[in-house]
Protein backbone atom coordinates (compact mmCIF):
# COMPACT_ATOMS: atom_id res chain seq x y z
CA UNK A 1 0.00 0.00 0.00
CA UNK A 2 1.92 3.45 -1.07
CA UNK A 3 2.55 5.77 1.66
CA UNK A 4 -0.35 8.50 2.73
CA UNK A 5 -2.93 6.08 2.17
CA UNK A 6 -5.08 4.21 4.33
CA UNK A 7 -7.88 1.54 4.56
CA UNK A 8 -11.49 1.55 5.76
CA UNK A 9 -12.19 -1.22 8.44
CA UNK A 10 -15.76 -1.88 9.57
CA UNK A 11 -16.49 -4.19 12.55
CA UNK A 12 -19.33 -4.15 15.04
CA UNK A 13 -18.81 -2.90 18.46
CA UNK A 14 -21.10 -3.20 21.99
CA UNK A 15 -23.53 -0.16 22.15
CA UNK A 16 -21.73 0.34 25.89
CA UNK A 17 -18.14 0.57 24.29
CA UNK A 18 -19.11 2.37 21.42
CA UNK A 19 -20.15 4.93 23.98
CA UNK A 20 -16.90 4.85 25.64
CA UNK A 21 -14.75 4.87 22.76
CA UNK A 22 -16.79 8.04 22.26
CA UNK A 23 -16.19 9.81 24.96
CA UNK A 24 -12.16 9.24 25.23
CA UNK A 25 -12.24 10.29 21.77
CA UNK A 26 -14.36 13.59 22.66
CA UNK A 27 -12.12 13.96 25.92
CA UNK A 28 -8.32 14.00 23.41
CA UNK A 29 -9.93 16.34 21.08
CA UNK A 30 -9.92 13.34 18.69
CA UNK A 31 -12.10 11.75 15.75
CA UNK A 32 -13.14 8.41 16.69
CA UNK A 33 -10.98 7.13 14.06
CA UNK A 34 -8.04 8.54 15.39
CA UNK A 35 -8.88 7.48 18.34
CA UNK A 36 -9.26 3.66 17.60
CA UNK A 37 -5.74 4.45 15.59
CA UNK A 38 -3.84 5.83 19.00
CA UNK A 39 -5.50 3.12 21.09
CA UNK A 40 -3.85 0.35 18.55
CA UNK A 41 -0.94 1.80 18.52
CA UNK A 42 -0.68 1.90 22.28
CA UNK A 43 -1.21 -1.66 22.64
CA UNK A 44 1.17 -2.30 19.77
CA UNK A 45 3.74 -0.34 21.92
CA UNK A 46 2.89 -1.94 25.41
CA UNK A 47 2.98 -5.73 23.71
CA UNK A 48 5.85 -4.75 21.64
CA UNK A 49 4.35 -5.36 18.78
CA UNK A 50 6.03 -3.62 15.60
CA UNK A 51 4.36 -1.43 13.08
CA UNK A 52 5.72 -1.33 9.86
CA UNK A 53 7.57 1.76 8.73
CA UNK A 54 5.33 2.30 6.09
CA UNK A 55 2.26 2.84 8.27
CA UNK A 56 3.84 3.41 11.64
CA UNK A 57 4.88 7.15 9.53
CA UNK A 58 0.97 7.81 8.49
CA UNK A 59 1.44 10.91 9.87
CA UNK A 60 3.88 10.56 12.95
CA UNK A 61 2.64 12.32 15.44
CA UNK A 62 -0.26 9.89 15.47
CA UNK A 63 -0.52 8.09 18.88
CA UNK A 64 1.22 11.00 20.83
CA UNK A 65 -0.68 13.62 22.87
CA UNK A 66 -2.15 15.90 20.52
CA UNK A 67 -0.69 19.71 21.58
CA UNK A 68 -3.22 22.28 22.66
CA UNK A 69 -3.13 25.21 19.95
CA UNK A 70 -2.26 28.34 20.76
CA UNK A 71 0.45 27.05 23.45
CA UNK A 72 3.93 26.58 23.31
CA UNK A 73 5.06 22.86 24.83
């Protein structure tokens, strides 16, 4: 898959977690998407399991803390 693009993944998901998923998404300033995306790559990093370079690059600040605007960190 070249770099910059990405895939569309559809699953099913408990109306309870959905919710939850939700709301940590909504609480990082985050799409859902993204979210699901940081949360992977989290556990990736905990279970050390690698990413490949190709998508671990899709952008790389994905999976860190996103800055708040307007502030200098």
């Amino acid at each position: 898959m070249p770099a910059g693009k990405t895939s569309t993944l559809t699953f099913r998901i408990a109306p309870a977690l959905k919710e939850a998923l939700r709301t940590a998404a909504e609480r990082e300033h985050r799409s859902i998407a993204n979210m699901v995306e940081v949360m992977i790559r989290d556990y990736c990093r905990h279970n050390e399991i690698a990413i490949p370079k190709e998508i671990g690059s899709l952008p790389a600040q994905i999976g860190e803390p996103k800055r708040q605007s307007g502030k200098n960190l």
